[in-house]
Protein backbone atom coordinates (compact mmCIF):
# COMPACT_ATOMS: atom_id res chain seq x y z
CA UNK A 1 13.21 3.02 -15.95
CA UNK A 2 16.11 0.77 -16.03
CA UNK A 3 15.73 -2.03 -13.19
CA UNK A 4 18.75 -1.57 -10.62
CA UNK A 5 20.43 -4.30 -8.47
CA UNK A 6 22.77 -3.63 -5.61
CA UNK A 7 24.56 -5.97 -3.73
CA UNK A 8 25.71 -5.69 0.00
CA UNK A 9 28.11 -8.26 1.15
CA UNK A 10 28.21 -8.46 4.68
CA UNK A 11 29.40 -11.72 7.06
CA UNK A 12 26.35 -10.47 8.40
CA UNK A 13 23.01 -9.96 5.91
CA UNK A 14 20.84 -10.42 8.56
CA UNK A 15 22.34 -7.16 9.96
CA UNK A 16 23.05 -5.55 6.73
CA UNK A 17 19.45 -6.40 5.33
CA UNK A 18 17.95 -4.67 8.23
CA UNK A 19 20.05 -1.49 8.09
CA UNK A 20 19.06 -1.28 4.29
CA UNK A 21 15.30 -2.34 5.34
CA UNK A 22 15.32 0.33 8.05
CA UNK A 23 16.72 3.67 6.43
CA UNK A 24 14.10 2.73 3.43
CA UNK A 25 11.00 2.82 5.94
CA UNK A 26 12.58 5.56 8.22
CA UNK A 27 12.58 7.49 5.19
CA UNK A 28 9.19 6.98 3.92
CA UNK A 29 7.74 7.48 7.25
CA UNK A 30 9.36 10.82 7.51
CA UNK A 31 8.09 12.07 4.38
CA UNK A 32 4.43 10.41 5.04
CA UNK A 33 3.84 9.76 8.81
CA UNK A 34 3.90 5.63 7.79
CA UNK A 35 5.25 3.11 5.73
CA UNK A 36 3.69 0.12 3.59
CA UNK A 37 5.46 -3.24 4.27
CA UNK A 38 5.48 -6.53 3.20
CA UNK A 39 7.46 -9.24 4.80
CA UNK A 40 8.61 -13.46 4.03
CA UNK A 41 8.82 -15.93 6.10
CA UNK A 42 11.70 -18.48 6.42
CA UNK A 43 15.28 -17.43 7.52
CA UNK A 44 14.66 -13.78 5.68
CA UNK A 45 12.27 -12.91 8.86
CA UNK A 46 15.60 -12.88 10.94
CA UNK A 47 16.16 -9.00 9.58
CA UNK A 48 13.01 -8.03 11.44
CA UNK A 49 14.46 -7.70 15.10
CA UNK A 50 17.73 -6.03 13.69
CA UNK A 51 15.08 -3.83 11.80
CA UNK A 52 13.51 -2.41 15.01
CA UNK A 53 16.48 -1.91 16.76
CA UNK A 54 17.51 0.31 13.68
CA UNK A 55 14.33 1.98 13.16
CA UNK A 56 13.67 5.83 15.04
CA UNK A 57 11.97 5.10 18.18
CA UNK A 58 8.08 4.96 17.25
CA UNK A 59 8.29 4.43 13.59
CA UNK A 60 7.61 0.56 14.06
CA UNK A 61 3.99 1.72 15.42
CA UNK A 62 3.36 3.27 12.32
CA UNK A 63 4.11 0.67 9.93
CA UNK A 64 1.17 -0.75 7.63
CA UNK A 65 2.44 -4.98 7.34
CA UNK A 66 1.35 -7.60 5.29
CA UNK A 67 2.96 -10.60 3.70
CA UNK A 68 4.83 -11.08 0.15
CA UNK A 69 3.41 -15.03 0.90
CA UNK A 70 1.52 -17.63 3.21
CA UNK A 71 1.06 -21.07 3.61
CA UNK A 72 -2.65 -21.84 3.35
CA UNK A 73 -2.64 -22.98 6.97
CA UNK A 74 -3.78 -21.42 10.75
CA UNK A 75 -1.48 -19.02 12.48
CA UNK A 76 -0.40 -22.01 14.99
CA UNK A 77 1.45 -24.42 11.93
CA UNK A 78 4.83 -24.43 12.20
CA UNK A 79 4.49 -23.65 8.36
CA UNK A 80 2.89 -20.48 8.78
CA UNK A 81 4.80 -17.14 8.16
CA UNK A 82 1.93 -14.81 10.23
CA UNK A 83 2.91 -17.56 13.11
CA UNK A 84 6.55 -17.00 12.36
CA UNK A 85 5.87 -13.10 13.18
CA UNK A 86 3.91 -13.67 16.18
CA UNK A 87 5.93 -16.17 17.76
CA UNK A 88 8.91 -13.56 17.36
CA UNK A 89 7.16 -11.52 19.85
CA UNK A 90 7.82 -8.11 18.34
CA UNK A 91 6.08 -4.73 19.48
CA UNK A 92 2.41 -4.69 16.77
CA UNK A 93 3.02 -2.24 14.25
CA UNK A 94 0.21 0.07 13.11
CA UNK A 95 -1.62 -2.59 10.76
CA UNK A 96 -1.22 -6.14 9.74
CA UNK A 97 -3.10 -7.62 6.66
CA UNK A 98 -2.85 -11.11 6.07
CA UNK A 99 -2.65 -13.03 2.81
CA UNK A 100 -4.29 -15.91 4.84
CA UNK A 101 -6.34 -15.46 7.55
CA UNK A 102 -7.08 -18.58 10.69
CA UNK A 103 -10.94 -18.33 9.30
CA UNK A 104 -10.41 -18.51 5.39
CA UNK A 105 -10.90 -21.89 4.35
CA UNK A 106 -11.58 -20.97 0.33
CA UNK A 107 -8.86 -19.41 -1.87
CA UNK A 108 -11.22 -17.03 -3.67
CA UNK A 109 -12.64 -15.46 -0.70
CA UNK A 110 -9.39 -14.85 1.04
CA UNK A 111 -7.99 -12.87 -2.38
CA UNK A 112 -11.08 -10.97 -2.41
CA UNK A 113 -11.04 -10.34 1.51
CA UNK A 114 -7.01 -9.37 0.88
CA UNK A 115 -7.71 -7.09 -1.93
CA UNK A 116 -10.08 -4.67 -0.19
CA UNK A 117 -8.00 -4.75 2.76
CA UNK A 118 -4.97 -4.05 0.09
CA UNK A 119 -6.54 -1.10 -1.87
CA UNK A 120 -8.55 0.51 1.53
CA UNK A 121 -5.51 0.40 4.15
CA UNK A 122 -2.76 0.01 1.52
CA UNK A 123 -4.03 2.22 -1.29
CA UNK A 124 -3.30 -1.02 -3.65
CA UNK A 125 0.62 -0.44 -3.40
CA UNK A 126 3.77 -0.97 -1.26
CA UNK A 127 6.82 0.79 -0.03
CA UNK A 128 8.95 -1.50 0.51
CA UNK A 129 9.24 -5.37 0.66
CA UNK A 130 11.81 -7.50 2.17
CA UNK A 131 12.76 -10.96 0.33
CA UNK A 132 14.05 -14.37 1.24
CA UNK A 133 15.59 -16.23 -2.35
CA UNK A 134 14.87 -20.06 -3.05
CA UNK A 135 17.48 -21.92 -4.35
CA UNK A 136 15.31 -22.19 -7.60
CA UNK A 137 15.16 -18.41 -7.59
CA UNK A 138 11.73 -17.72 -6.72
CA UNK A 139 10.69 -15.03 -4.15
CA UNK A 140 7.60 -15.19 -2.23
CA UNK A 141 5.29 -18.06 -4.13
CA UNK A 142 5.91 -17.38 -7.37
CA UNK A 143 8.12 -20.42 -9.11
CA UNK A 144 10.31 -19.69 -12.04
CA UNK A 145 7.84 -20.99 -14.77
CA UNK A 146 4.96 -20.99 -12.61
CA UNK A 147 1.61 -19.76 -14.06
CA UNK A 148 1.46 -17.77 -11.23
CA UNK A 149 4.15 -15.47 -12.16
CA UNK A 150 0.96 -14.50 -15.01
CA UNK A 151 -1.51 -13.43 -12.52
CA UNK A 152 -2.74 -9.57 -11.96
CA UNK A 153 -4.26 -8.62 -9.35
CA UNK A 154 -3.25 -8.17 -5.42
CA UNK A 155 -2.84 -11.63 -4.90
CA UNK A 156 -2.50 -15.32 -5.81
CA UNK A 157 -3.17 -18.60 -4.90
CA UNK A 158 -0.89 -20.87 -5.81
CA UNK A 159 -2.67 -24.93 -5.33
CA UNK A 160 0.46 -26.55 -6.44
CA UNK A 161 3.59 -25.23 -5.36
CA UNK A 162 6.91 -27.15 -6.00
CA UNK A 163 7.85 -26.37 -2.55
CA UNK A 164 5.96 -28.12 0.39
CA UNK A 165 3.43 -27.47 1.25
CA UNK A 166 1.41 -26.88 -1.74
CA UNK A 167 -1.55 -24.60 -0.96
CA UNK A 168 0.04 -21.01 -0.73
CA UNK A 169 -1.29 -17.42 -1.40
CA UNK A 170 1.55 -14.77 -2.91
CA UNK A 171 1.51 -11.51 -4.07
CA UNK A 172 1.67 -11.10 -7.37
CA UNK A 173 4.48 -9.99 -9.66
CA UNK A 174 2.83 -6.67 -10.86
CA UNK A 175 2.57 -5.68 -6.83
CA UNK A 176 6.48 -6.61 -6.26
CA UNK A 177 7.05 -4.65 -9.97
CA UNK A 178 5.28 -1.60 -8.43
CA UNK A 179 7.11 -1.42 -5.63
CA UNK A 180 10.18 1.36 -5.19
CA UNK A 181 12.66 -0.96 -2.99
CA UNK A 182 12.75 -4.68 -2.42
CA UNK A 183 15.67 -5.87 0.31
CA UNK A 184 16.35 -9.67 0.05
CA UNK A 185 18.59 -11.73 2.28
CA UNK A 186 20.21 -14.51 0.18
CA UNK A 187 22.45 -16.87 3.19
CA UNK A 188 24.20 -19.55 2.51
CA UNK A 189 26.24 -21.65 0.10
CA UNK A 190 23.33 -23.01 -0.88
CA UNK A 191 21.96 -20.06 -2.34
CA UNK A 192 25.13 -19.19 -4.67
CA UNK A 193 23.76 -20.58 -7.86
CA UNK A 194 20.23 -19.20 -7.77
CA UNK A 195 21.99 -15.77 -6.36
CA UNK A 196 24.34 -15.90 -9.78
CA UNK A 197 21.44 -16.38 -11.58
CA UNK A 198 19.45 -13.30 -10.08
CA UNK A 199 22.60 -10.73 -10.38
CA UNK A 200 22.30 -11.89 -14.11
CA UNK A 201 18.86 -11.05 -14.95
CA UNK A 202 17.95 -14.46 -16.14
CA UNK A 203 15.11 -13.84 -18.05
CA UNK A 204 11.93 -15.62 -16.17
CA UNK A 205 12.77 -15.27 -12.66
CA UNK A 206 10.41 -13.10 -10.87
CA UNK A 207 13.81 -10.43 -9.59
CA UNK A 208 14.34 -9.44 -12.84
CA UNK A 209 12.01 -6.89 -13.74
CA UNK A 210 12.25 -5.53 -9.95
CA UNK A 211 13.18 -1.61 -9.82
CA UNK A 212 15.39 -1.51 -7.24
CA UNK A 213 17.11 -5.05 -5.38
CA UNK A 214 19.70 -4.74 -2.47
CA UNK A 215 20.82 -7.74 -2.06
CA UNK A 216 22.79 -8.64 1.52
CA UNK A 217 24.69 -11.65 1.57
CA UNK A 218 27.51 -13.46 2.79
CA UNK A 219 27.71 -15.17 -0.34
CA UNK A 220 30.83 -14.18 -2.68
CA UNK A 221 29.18 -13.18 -5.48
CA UNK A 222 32.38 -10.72 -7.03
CA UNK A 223 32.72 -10.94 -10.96
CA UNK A 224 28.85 -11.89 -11.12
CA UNK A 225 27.31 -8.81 -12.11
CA UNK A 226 27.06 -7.56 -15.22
CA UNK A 227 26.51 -3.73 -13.62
């Protein structure tokens, strides 16, 4: 199947990322009574309260949530994107699965720990992920040119990432390549160059090989894609 890319500009992605976001679960949870979720941290996790507020009343309870990355660091850090969640203060949703839990303190054993929680609860695959972009291109922890963008498996750890701080867990590019729909936010005039690079498939980048990007933005992007 030919990867797809769609882009939504919107003064408003936070907005226009959630409406995407929220007919894509609403729609899987009609058809299967719940819907598989994985979430950033960062500005991206702004779409989340615009996603409830667009979501069927009850389908948030239903929803299966885990991460696309994490910080190797407790819930409390400032740095940590389960933290970020929680300190939203958002109704639970059915299930959350961390990438990094407040009483893993080796790498190893929170992949393994992740991956049965991945292929019991999850079935080993997602519905839907929402993105934030770097303005390197990367998406969750994997770094254009990383060896992490090699891994199989669930999930990742990544010892040396370029972008503080270094100890991170990610998902790993064949989970994000299995997935039907990934929604990313790109903001900002800083993002415009690694956004130009992502609507033209540059080969390495971890958003090329996805099956299906939306892309809401507020950043003018006309004459970029080669659609």
């Amino acid at each position: 199947m030919t990867p797809t890319l769609e882009i939504v500009p919107s003064p408003r992605p936070a907005e226009a990322a959630a409406e995407r976001l929220a007919r894509a679960i609403a729609r899987v949870d009609a058809h299967r009574g719940g819907c598989r979720l994985a979430i950033p941290g960062g500005s991206a996790l702004a779409v989340l309260p615009y996603v409830l507020k667009d979501l069927p009343q009850g389908t948030w309870s239903r929803v299966q949530l885990t991460w696309v990355d994490e910080r190797c660091v407790p819930a409390t850090s400032s740095d940590s994107n389960r933290g970020a969640l929680l300190r939203l203060g958002l109704p639970p949703p059915r299930e959350l699965l961390p990438l990094w839990a407040d009483d893993d303190d080796d790498p190893a054993a929170a992949i393994e720990r992740f991956t049965r929680g991945f292929v019991r609860s999850f079935a080993g695959g997602l519905d839907v992920v929402l993105l934030g972009l770097g303005e390197d291109g990367h998406v969750a922890s994997l770094f254009p040119g990383h060896p992490a963008l090699q891994a199989t498996g669930a999930a990742v750890y990544v010892p040396d990432s370029p972008k503080s701080p270094p100890r991170r867990m990610s998902l790993t590019l064949p989970v994000l390549r299995a997935t039907p729909l990934a929604v990313m936010m790109a903001q900002g005039v800083g993002k415009h160059a690694a956004l130009r690079r992502v609507i033209r498939r540059e080969a390495g980048l971890p958003t090329t090989a996805l099956p299906h990007l939306v892309i809401a933005t507020d950043i003018d992007s006309e004459g970029e894609s080669d659609e």
